[in-house]
N, C-alpha and C. Protein backbone atom coordinates (compact mmCIF):
# COMPACT_ATOMS: atom_id res chain seq x y z
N UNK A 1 -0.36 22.72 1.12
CA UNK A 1 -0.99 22.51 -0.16
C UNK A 1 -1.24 23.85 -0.83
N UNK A 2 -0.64 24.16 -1.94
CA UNK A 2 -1.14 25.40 -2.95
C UNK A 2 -1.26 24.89 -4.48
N UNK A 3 -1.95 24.69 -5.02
CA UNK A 3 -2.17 24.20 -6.54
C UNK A 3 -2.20 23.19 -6.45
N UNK A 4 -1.14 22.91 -7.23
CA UNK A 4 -0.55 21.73 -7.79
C UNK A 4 0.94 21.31 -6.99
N UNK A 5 1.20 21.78 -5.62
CA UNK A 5 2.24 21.87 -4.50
C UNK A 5 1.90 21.38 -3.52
N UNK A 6 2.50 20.20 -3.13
CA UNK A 6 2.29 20.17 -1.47
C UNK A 6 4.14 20.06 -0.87
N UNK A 7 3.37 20.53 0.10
CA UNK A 7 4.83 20.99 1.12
C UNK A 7 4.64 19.75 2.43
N UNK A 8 6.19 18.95 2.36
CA UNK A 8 5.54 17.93 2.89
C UNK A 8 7.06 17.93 4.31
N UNK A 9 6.86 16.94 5.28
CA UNK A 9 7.90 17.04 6.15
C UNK A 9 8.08 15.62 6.07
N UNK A 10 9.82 15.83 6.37
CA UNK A 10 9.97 14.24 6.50
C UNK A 10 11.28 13.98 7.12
N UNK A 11 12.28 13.05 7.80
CA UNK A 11 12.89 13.21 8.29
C UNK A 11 14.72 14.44 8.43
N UNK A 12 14.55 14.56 7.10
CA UNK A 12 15.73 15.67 6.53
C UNK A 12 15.03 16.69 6.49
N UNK A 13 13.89 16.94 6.96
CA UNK A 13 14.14 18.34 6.74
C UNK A 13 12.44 18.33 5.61
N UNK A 14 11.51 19.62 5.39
CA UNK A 14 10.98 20.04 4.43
C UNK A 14 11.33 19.82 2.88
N UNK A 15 9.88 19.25 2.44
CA UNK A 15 10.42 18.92 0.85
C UNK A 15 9.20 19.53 -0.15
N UNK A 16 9.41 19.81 -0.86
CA UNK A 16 8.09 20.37 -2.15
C UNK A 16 7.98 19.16 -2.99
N UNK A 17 6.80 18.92 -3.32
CA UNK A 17 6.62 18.27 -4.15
C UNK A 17 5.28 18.42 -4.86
N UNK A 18 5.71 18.39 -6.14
CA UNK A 18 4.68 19.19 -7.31
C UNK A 18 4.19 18.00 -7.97
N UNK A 19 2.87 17.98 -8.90
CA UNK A 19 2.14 17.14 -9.38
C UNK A 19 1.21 17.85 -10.46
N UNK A 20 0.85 16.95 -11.57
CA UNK A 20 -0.06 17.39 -12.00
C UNK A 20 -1.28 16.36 -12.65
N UNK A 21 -2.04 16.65 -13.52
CA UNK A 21 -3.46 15.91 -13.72
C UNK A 21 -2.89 14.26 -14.06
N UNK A 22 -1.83 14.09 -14.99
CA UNK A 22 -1.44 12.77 -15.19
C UNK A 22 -0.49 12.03 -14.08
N UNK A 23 0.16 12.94 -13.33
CA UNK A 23 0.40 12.36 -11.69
C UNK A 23 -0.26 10.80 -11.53
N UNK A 24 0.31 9.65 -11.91
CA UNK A 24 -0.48 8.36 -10.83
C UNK A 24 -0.91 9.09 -9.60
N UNK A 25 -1.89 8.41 -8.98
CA UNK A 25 -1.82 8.77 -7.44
C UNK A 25 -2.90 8.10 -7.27
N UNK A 26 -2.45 6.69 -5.99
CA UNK A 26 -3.24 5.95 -5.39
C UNK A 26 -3.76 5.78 -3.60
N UNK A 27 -4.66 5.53 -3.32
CA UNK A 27 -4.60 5.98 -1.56
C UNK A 27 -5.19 4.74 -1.46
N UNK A 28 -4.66 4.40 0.06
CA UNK A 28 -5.12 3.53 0.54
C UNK A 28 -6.11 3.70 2.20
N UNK A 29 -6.99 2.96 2.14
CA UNK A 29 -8.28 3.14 3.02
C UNK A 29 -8.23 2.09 4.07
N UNK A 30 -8.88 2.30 4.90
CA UNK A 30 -9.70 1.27 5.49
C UNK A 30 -10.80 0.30 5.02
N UNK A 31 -10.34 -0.56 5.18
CA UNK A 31 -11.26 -1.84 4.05
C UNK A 31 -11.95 -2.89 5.59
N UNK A 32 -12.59 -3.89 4.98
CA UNK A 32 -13.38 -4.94 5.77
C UNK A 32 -12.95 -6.08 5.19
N UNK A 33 -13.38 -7.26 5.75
CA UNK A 33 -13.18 -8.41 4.82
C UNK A 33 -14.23 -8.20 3.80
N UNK A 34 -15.40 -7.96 3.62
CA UNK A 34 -16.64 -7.65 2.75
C UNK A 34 -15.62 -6.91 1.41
N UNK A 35 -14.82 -6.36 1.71
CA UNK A 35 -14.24 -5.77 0.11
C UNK A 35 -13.29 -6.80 -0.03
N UNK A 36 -12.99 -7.90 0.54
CA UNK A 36 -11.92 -9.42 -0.50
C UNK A 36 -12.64 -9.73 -0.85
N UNK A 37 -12.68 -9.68 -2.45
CA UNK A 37 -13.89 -10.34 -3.39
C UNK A 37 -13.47 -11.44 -3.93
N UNK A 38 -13.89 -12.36 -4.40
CA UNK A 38 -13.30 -13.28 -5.69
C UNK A 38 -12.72 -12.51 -6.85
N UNK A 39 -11.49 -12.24 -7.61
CA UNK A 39 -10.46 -11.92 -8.67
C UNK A 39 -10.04 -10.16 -7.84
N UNK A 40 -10.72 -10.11 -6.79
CA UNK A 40 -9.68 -9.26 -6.31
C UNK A 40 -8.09 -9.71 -6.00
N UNK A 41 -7.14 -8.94 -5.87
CA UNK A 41 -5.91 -8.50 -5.35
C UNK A 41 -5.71 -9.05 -3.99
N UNK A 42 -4.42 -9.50 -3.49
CA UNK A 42 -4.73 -9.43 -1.73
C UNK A 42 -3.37 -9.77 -1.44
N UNK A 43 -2.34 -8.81 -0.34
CA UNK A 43 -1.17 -9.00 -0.14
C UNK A 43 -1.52 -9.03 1.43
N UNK A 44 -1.13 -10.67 1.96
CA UNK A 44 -1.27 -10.70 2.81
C UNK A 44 0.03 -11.23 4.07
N UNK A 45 -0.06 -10.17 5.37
CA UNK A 45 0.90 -10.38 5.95
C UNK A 45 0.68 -11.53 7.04
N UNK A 46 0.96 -12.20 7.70
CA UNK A 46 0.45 -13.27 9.29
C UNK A 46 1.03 -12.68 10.45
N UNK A 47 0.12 -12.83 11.09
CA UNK A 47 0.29 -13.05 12.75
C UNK A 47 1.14 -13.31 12.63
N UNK A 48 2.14 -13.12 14.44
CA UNK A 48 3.34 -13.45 15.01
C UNK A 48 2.32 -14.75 15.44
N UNK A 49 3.66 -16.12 14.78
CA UNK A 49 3.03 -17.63 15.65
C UNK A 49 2.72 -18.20 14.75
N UNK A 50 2.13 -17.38 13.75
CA UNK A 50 1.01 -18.50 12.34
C UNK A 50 2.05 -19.06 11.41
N UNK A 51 3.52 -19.70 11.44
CA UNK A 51 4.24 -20.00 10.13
C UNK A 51 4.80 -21.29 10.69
N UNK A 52 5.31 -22.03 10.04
CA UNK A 52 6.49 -23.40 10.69
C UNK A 52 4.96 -24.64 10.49
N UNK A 53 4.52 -24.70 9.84
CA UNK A 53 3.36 -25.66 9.35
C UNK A 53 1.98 -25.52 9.78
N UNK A 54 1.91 -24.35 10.24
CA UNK A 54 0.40 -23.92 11.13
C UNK A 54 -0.10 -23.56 10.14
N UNK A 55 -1.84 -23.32 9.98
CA UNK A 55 -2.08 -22.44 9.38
C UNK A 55 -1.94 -20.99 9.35
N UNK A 56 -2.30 -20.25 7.96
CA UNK A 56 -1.67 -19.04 8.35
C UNK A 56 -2.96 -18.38 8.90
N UNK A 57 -2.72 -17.40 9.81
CA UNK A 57 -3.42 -16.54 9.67
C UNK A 57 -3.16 -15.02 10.01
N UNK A 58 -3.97 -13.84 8.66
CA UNK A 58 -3.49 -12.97 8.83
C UNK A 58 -3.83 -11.77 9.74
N UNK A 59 -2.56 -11.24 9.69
CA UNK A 59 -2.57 -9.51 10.41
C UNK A 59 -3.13 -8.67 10.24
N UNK A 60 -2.90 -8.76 8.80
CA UNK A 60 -3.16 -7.57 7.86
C UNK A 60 -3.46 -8.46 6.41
N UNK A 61 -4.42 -7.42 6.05
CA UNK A 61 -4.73 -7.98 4.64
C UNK A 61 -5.02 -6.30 3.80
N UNK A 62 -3.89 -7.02 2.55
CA UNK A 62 -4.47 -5.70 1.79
C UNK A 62 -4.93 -5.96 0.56
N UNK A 63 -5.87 -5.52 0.06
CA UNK A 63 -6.76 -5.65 -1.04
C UNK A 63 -7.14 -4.19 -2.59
N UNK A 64 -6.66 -4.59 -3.44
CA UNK A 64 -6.39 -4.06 -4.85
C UNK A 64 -7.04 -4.47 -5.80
N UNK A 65 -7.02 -4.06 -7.09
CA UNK A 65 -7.53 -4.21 -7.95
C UNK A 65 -6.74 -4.68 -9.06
N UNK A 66 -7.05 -5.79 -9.88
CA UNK A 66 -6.12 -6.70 -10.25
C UNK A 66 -5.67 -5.36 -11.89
N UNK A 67 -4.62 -5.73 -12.51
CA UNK A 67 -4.05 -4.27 -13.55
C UNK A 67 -3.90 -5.34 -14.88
N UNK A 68 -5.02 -5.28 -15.57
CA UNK A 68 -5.00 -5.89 -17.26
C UNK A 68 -5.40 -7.62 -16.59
N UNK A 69 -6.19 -7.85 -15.57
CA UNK A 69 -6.63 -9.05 -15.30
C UNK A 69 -5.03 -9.78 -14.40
N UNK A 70 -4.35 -9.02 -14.03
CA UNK A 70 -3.69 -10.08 -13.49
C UNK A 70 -3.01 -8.61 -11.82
N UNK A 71 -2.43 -10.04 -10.97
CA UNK A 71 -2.44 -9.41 -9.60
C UNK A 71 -0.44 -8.71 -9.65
N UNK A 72 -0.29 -7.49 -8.98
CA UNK A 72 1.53 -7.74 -8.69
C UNK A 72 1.53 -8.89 -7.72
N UNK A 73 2.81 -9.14 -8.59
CA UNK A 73 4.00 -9.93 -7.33
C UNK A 73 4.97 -9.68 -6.91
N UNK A 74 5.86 -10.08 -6.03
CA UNK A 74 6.83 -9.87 -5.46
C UNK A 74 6.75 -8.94 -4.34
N UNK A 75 7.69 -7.98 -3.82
CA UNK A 75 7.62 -7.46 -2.84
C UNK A 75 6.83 -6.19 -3.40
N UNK A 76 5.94 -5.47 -2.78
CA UNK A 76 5.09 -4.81 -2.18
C UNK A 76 5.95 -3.93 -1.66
N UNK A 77 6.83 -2.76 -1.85
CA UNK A 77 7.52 -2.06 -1.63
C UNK A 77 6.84 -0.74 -1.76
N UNK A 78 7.98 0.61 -1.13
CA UNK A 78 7.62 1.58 -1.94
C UNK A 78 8.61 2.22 -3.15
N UNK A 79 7.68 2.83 -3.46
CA UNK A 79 8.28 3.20 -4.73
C UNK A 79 9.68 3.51 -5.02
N UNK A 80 10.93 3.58 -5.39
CA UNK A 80 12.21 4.18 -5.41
C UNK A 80 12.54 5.54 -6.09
N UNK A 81 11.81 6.23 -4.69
CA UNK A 81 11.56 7.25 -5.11
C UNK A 81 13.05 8.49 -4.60
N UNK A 82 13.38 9.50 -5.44
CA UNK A 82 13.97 10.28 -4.65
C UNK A 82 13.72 11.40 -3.64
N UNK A 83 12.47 11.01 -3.41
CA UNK A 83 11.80 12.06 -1.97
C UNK A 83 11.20 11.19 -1.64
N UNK A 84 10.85 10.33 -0.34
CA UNK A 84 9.33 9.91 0.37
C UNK A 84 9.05 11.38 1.44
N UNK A 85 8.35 11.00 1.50
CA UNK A 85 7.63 12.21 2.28
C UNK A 85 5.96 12.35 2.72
N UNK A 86 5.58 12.43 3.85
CA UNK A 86 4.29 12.43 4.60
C UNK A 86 4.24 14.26 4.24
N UNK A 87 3.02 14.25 3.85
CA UNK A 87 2.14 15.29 3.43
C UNK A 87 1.25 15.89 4.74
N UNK A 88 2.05 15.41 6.06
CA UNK A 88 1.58 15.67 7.77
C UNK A 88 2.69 16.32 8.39
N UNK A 89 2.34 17.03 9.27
CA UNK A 89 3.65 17.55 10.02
C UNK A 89 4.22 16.61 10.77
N UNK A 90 4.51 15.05 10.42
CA UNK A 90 5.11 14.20 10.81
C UNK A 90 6.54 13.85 10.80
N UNK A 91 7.21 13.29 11.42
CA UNK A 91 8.56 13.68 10.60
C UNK A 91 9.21 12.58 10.46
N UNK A 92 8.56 11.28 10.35
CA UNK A 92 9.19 9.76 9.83
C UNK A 92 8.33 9.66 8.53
N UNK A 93 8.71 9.23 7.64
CA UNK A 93 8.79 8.60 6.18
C UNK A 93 7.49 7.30 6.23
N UNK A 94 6.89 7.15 5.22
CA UNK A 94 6.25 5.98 4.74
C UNK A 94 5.84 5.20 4.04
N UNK A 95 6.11 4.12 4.58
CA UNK A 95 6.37 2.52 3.47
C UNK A 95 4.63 2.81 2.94
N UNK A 96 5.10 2.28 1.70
CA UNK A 96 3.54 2.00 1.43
C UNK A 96 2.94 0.65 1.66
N UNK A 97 3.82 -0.49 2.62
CA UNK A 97 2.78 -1.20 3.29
C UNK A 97 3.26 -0.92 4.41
N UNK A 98 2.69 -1.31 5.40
CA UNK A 98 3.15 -1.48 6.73
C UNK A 98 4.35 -1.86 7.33
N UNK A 99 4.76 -3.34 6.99
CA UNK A 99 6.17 -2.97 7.22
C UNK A 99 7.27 -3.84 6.32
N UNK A 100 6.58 -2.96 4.61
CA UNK A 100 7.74 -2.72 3.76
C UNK A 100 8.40 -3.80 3.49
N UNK A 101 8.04 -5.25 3.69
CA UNK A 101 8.80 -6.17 3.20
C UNK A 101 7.95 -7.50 2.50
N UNK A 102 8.43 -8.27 1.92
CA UNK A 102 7.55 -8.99 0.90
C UNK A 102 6.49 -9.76 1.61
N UNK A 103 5.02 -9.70 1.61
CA UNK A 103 4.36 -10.49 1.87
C UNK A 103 4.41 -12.13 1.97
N UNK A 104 3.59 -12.56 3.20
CA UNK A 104 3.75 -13.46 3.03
C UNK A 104 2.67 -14.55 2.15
N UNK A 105 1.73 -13.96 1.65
CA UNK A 105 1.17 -14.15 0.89
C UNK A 105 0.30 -13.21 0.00
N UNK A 106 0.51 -13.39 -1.19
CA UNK A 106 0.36 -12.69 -2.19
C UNK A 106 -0.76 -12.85 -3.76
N UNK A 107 -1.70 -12.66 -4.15
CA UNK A 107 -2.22 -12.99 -5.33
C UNK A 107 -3.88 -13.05 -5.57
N UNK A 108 -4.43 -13.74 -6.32
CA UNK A 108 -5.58 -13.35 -6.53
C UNK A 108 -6.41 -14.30 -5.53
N UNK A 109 -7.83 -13.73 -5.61
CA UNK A 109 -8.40 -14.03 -4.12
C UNK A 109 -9.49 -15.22 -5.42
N UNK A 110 -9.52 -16.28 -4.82
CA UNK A 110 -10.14 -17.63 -5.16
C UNK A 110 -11.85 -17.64 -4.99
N UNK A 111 -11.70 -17.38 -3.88
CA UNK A 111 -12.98 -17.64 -2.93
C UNK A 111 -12.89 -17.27 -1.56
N UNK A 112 -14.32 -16.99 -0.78
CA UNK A 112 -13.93 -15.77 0.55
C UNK A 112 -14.94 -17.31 1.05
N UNK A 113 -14.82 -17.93 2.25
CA UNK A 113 -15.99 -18.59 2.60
C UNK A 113 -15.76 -18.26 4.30
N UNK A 114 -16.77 -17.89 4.82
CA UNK A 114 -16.64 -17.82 6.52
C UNK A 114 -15.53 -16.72 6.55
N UNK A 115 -14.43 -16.83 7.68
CA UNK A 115 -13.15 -16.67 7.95
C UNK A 115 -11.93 -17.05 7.21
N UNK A 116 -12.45 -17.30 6.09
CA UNK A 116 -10.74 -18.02 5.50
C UNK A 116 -10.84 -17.85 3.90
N UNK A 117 -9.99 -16.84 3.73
CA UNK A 117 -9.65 -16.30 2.07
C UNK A 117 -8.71 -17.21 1.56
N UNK A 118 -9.42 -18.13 0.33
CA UNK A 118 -8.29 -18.50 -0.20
C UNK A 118 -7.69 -17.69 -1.88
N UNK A 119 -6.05 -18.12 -1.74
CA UNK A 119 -5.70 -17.02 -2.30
C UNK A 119 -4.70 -17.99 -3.46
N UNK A 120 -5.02 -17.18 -4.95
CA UNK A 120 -4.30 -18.21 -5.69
C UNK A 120 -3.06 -17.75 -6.07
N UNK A 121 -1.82 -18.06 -5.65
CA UNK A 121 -0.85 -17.23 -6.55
C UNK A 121 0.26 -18.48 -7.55
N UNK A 122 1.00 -17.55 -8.11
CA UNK A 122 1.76 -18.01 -9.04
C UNK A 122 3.23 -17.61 -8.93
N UNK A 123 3.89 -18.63 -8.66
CA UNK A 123 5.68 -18.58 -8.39
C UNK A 123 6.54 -17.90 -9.96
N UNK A 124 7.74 -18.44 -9.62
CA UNK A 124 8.57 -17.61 -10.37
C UNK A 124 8.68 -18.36 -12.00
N UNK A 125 7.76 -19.69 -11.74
CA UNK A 125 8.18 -20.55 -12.82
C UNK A 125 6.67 -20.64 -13.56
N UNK A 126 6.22 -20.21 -13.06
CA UNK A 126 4.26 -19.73 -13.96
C UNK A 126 3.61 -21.06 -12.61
N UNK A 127 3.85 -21.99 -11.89
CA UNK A 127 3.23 -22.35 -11.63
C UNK A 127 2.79 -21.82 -10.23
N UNK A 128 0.77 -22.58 -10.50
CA UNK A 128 -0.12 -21.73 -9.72
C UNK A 128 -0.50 -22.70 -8.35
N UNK A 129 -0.21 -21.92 -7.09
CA UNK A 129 -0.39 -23.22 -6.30
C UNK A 129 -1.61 -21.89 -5.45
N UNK A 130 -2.56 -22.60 -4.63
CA UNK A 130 -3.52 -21.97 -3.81
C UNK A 130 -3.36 -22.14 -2.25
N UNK A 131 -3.33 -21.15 -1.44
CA UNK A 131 -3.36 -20.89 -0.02
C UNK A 131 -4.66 -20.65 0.97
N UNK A 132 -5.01 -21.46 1.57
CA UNK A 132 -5.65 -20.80 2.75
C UNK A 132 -5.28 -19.78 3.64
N UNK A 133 -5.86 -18.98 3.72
CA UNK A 133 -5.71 -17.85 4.73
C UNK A 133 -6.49 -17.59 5.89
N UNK A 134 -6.49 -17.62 7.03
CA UNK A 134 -7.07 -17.52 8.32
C UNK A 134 -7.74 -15.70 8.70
N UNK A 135 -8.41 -15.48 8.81
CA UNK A 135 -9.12 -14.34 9.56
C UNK A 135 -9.42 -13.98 10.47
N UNK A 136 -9.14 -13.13 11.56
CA UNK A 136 -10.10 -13.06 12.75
C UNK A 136 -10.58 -11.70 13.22
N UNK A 137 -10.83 -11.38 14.40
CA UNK A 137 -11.24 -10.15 14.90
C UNK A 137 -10.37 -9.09 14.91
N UNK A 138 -8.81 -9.73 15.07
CA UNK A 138 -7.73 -8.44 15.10
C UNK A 138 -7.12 -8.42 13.52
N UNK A 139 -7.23 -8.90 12.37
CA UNK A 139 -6.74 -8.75 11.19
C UNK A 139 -7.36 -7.11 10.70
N UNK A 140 -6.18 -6.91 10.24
CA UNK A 140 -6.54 -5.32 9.81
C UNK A 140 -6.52 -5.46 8.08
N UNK A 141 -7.55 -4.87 7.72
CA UNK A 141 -8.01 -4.46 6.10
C UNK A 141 -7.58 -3.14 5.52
N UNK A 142 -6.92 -3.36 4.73
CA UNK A 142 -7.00 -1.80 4.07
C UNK A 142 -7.11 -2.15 2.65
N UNK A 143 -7.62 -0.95 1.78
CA UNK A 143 -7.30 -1.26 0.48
C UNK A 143 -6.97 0.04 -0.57
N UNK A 144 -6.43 -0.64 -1.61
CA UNK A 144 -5.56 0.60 -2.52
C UNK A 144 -6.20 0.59 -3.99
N UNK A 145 -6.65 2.05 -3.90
CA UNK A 145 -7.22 2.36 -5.47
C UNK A 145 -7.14 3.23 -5.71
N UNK A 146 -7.04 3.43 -7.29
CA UNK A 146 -6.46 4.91 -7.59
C UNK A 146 -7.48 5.81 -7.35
N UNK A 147 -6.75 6.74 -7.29
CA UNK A 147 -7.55 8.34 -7.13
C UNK A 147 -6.91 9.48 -7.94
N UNK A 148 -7.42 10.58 -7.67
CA UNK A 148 -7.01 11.74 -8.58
C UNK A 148 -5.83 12.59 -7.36
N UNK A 149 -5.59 13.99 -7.94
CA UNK A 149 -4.97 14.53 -7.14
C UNK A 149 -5.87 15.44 -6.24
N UNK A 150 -6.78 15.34 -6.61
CA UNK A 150 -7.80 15.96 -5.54
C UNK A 150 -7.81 15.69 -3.87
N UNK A 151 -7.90 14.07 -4.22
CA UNK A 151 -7.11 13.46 -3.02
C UNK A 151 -5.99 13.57 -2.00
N UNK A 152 -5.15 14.63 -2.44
CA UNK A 152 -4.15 14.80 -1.61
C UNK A 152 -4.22 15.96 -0.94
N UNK A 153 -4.32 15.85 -0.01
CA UNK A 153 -4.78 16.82 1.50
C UNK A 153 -3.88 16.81 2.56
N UNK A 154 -4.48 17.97 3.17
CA UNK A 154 -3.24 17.91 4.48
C UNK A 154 -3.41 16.82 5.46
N UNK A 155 -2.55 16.11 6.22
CA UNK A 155 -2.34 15.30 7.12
C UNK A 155 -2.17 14.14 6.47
N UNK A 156 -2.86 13.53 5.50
CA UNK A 156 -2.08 12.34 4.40
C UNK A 156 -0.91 11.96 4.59
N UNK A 157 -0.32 10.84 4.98
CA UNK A 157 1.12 10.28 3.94
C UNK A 157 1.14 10.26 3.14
N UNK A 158 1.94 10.64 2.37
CA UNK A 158 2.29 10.51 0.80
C UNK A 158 3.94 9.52 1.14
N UNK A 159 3.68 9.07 -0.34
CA UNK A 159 5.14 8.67 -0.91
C UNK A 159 4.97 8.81 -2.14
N UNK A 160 6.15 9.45 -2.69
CA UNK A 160 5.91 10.43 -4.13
C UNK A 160 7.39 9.50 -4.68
N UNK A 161 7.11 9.49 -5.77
CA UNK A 161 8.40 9.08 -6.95
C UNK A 161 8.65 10.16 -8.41
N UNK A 162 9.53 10.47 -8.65
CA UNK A 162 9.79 10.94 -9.97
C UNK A 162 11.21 11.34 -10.05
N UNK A 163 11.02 13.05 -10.15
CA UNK A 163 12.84 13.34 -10.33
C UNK A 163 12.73 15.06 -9.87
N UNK A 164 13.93 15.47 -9.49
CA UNK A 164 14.02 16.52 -9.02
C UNK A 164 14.41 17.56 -9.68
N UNK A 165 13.68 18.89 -9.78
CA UNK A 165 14.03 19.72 -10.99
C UNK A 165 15.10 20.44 -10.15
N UNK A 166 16.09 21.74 -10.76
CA UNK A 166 16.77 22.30 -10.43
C UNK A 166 16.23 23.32 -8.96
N UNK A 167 15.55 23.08 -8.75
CA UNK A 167 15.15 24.07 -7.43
C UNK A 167 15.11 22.72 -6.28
N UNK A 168 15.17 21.65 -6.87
CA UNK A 168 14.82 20.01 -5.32
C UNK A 168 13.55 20.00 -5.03
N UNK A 169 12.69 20.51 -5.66
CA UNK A 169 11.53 20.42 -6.08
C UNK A 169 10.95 18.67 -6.77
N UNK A 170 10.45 17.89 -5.88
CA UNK A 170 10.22 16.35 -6.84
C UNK A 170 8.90 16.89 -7.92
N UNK A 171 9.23 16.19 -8.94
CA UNK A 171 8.23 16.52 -9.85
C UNK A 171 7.89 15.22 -10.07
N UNK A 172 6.69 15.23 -9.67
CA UNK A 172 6.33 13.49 -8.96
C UNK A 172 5.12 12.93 -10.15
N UNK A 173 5.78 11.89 -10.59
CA UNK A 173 5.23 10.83 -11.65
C UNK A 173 3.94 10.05 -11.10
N UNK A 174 4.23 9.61 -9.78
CA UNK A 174 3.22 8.68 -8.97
C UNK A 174 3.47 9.18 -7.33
N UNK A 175 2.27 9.10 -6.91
CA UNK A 175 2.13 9.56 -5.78
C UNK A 175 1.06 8.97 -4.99
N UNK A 176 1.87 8.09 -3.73
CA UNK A 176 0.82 6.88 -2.60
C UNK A 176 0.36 7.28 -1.53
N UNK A 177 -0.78 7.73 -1.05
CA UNK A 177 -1.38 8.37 -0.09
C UNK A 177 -2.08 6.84 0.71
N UNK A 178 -1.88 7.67 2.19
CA UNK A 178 -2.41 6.61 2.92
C UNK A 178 -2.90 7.63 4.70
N UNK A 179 -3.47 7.25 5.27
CA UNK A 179 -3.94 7.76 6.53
C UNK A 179 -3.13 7.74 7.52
N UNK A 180 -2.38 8.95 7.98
CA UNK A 180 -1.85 8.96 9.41
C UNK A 180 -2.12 8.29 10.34
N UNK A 181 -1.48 7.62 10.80
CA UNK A 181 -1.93 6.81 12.22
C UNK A 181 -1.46 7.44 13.55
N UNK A 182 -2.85 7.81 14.06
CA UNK A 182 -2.40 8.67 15.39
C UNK A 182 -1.08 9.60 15.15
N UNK A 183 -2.22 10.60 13.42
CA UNK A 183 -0.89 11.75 13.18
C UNK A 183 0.37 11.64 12.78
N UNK A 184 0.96 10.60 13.08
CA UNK A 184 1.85 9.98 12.40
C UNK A 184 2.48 8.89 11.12
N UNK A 185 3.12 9.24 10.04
CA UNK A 185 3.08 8.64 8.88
C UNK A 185 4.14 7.75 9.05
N UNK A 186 5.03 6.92 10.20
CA UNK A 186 6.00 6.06 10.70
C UNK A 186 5.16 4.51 10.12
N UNK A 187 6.14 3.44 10.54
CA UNK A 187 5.88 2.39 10.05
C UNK A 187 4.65 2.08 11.48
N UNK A 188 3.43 1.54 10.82
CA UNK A 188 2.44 0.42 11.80
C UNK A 188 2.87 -0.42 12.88
């Protein structure tokens, strides 16, 4: 980290990547069920076992803040960016969810009662159908809100998007910070 520079590692090799005050840049935390609120956000993944007419219940739950009153859909990706890169001396790359592929449930949070978030979403044709979601002791919480660039520190994952100036330097538009896991910025 120097300025407005962080020097990041990632599987090819060392990458720079520069930022400045209008930089997006969002991080994601450790959350509880206590932060799934009613008109919050919530991309949620299930247990191995919970699908084929069971109820679901999840793994992971991640929780956001809905953008002009309404939730994303679709896949939960990272960005298409031309650098990803962990901001750790790590040297695998990272998804900005866990593991990078479309949730299995997705949308705004209804109502939290006991153990079981229900979650309202909306298909490809506007219509809105609602899900129960299961909770337990091993479901993992995290959640994503923006931050400044202040936020970006050493040992962080990052995943940065923008474009590369003539030096391969990313001059990064948006930039997704998230917590090393055991030092490492690899998939969960």
């Amino acid at each position: 980290m120097s300025g407005n520079s962080a020097q990041v590692t990632q599987k090819s090799g060392n990458a720079t990547v520069n930022f400045t005050g209008s930089t997006k840049v969002t991080e994601v935390s450790t959350a509880a069920l206590t932060d799934v609120t009613p008109g919050s956000c919530v991309s949620i993944r299930s247990a191995h076992g919970s699908h084929g007419g069971k109820p679901i219940t999840a793994a992971t739950v991640r929780v956001s803040q809905a953008v002009d009153g309404k939730c994303p859909t679709g896949k939960e990706s990272a960005p298409d960016s031309t650098t990803t890169a962990p901001s750790s001396p790590s040297p695998t790359p990272s998804p900005s969810t866990p593991s990078g592929k479309k949730p299995d449930v997705a949308g705004s949070v209804a109502s939290v009662s006991g153990n079981t978030i229900n979650v309202t979403s909306t298909d490809a044709n506007g219509n809105p159908s609602q899900t129960a979601v299961a909770v337990d002791d091993k479901t993992k919480y995290t959640k994503r809100a923006p931050a400044d660039t202040q936020a970006i520190t050493q040992g962080k994952c990052m995943t940065a998007k923008g474009t590369k100036d003539s030096g391969g330097a990313l001059q990064a538009t948006t930039i997704n910070l998230r917590p090393a896991n055991n030092g490492k910025c690899g998939r969960d």
